[in-house]
PDB file of N, CA and C in Angstrom:
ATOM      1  N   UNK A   1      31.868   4.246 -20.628  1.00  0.00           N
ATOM      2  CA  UNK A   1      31.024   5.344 -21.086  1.00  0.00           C
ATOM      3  C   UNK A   1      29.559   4.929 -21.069  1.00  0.00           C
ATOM      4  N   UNK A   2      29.566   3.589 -21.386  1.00  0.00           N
ATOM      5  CA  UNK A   2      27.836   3.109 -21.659  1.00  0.00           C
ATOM      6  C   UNK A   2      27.086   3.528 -19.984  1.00  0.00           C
ATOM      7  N   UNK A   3      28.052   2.962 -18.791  1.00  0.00           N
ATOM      8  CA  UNK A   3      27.181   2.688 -17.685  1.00  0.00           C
ATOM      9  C   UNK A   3      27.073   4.192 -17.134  1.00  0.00           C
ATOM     10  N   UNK A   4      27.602   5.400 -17.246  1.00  0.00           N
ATOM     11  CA  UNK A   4      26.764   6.452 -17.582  1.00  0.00           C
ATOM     12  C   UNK A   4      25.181   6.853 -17.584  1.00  0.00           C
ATOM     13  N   UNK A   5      24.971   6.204 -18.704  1.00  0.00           N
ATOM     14  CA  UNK A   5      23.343   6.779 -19.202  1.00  0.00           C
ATOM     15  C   UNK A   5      23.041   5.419 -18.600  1.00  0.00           C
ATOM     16  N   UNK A   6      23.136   4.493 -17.918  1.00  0.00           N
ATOM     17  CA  UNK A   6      22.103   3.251 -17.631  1.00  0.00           C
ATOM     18  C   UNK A   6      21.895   3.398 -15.982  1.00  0.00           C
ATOM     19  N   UNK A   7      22.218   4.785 -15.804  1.00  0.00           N
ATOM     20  CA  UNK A   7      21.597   4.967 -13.597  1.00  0.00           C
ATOM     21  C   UNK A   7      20.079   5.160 -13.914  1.00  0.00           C
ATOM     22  N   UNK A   8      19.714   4.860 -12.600  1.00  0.00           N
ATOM     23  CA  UNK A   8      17.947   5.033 -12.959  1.00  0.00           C
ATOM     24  C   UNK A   8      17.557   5.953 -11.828  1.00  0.00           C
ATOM     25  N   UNK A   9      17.621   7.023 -12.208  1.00  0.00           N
ATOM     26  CA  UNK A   9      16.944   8.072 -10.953  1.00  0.00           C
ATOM     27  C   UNK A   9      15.975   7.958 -10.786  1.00  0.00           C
ATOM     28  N   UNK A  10      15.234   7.489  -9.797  1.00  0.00           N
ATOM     29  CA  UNK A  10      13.639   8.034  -9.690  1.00  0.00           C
ATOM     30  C   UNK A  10      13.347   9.015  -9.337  1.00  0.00           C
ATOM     31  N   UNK A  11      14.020   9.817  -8.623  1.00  0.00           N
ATOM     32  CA  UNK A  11      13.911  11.330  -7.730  1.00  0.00           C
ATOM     33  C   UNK A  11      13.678  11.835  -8.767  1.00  0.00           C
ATOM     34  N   UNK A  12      12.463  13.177  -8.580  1.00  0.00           N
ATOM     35  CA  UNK A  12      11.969  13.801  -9.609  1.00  0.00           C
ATOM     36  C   UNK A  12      12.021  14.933  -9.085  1.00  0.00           C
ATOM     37  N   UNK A  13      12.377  16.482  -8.899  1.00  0.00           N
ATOM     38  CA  UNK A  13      12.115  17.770  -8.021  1.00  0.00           C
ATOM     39  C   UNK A  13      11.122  18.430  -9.212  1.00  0.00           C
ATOM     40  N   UNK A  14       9.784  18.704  -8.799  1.00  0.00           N
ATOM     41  CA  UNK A  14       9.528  19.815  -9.003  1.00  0.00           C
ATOM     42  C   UNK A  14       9.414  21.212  -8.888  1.00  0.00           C
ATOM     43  N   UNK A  15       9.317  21.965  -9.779  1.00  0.00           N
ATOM     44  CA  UNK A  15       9.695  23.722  -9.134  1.00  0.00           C
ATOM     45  C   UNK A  15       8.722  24.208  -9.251  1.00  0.00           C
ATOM     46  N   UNK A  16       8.251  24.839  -8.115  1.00  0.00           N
ATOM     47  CA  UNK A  16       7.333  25.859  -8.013  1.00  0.00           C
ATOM     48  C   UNK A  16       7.391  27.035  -8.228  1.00  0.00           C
ATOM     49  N   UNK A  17       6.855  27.599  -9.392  1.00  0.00           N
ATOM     50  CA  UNK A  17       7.279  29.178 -10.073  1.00  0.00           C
ATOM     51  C   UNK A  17       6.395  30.215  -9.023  1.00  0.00           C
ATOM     52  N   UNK A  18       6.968  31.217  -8.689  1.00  0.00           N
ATOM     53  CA  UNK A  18       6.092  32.440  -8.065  1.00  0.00           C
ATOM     54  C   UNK A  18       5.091  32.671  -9.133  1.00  0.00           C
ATOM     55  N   UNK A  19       4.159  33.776  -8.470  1.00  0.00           N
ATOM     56  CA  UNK A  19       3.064  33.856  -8.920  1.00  0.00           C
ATOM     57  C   UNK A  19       3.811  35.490  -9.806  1.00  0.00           C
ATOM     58  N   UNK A  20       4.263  35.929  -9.305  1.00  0.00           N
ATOM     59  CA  UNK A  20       5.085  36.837  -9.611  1.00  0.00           C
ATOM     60  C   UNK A  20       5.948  36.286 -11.695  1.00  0.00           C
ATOM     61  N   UNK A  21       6.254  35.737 -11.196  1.00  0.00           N
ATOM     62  CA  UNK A  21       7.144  34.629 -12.635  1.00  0.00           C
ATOM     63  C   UNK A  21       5.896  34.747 -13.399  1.00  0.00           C
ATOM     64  N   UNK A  22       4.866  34.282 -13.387  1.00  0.00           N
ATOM     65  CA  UNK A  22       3.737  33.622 -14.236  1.00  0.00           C
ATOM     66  C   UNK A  22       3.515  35.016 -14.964  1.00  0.00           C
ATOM     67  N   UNK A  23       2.881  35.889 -14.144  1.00  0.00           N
ATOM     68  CA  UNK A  23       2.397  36.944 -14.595  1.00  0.00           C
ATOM     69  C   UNK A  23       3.587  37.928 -15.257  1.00  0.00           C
ATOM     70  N   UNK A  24       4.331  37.609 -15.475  1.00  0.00           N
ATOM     71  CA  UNK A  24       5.341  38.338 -16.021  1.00  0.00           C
ATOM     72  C   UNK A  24       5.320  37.808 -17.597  1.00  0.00           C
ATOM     73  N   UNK A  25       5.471  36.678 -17.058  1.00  0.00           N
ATOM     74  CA  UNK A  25       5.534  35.327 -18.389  1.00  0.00           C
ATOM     75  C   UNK A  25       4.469  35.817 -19.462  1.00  0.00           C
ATOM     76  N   UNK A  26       3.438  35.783 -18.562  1.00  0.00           N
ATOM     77  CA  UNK A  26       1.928  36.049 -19.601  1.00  0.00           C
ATOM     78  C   UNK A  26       1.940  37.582 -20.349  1.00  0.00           C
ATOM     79  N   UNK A  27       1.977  38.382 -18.869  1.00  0.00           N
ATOM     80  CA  UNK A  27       2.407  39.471 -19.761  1.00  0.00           C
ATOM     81  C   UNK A  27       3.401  40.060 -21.218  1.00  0.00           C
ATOM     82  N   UNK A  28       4.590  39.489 -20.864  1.00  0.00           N
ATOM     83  CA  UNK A  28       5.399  39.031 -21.635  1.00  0.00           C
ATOM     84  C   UNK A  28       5.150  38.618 -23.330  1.00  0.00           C
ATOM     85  N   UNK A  29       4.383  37.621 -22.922  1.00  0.00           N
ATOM     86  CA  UNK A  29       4.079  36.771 -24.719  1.00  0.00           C
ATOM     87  C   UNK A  29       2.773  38.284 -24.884  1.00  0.00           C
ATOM     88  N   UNK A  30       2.004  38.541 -23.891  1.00  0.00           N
ATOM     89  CA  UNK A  30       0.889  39.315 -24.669  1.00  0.00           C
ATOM     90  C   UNK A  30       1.794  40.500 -25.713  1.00  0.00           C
ATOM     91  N   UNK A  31       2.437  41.256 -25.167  1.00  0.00           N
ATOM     92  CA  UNK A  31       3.198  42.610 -25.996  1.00  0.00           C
ATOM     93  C   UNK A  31       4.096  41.607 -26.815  1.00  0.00           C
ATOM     94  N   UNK A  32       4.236  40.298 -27.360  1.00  0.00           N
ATOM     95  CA  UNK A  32       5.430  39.935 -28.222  1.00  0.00           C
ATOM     96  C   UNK A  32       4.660  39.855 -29.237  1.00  0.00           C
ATOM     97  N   UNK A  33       5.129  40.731 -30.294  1.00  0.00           N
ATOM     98  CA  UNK A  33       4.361  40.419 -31.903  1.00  0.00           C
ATOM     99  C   UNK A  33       5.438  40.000 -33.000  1.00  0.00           C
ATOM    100  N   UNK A  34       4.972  39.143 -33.532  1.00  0.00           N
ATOM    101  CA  UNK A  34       5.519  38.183 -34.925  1.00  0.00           C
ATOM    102  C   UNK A  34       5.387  38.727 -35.743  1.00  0.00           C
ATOM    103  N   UNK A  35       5.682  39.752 -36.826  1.00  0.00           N
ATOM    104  CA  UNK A  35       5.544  39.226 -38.100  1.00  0.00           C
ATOM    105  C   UNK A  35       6.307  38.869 -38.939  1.00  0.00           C
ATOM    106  N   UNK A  36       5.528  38.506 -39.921  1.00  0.00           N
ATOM    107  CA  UNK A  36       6.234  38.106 -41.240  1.00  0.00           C
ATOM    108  C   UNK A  36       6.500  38.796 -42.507  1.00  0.00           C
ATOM    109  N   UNK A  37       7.565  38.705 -42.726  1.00  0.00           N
ATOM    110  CA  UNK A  37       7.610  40.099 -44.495  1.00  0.00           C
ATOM    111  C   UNK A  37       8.609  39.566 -44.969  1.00  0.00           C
ATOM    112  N   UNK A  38       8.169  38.703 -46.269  1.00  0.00           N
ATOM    113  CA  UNK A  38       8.622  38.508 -47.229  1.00  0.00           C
ATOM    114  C   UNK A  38       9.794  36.837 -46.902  1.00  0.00           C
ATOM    115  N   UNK A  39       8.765  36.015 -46.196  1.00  0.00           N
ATOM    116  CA  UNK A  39       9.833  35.098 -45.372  1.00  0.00           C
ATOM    117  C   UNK A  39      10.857  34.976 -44.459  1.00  0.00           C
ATOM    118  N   UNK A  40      10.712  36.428 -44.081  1.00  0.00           N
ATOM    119  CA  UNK A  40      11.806  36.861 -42.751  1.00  0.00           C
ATOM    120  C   UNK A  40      10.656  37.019 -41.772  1.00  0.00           C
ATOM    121  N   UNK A  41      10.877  36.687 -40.604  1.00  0.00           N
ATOM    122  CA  UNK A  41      10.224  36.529 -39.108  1.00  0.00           C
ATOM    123  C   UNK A  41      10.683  37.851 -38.323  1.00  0.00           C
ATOM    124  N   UNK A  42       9.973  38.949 -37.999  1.00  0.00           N
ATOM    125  CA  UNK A  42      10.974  39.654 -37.626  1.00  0.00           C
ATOM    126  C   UNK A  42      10.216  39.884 -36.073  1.00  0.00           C
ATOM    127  N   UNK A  43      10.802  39.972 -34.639  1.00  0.00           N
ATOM    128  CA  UNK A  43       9.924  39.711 -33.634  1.00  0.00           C
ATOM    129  C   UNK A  43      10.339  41.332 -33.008  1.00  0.00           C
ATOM    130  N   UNK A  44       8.965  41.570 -32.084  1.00  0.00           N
ATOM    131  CA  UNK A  44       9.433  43.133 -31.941  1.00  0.00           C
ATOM    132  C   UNK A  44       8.313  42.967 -30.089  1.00  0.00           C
ATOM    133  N   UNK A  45       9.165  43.440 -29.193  1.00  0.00           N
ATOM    134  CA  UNK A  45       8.221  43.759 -28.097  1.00  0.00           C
ATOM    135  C   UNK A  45       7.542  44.730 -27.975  1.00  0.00           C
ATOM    136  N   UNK A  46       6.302  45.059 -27.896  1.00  0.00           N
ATOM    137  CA  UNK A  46       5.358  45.966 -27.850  1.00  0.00           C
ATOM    138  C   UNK A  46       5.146  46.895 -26.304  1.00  0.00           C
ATOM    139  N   UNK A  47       6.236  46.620 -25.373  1.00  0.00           N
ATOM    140  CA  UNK A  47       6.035  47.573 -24.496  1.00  0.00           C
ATOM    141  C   UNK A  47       7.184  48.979 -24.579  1.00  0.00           C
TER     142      UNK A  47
END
């Protein structure tokens, strides 16, 4: 079980997100509102 976790990958892939993804993303968090009432978190999308 130990020699498992002791491989040493160096290969690293990075992912390239569309530009499409991003702006969704951003958009996304802008309409997400938090609040708070009474120690409950209650989350609500604004579109």
């Amino acid at each position: 079980m130990g020699k498992i976790y002791t491989k040493n990958n160096n290969k690293v892939n990075l992912v390239q997100a569309k530009p499409e993804t991003i702006e969704f993303l951003l958009n996304y968090s802008k309409s997400l509102n938090v609040a708070t009432i009474k120690g409950v978190q209650y989350e609500s999308n604004m579109n």
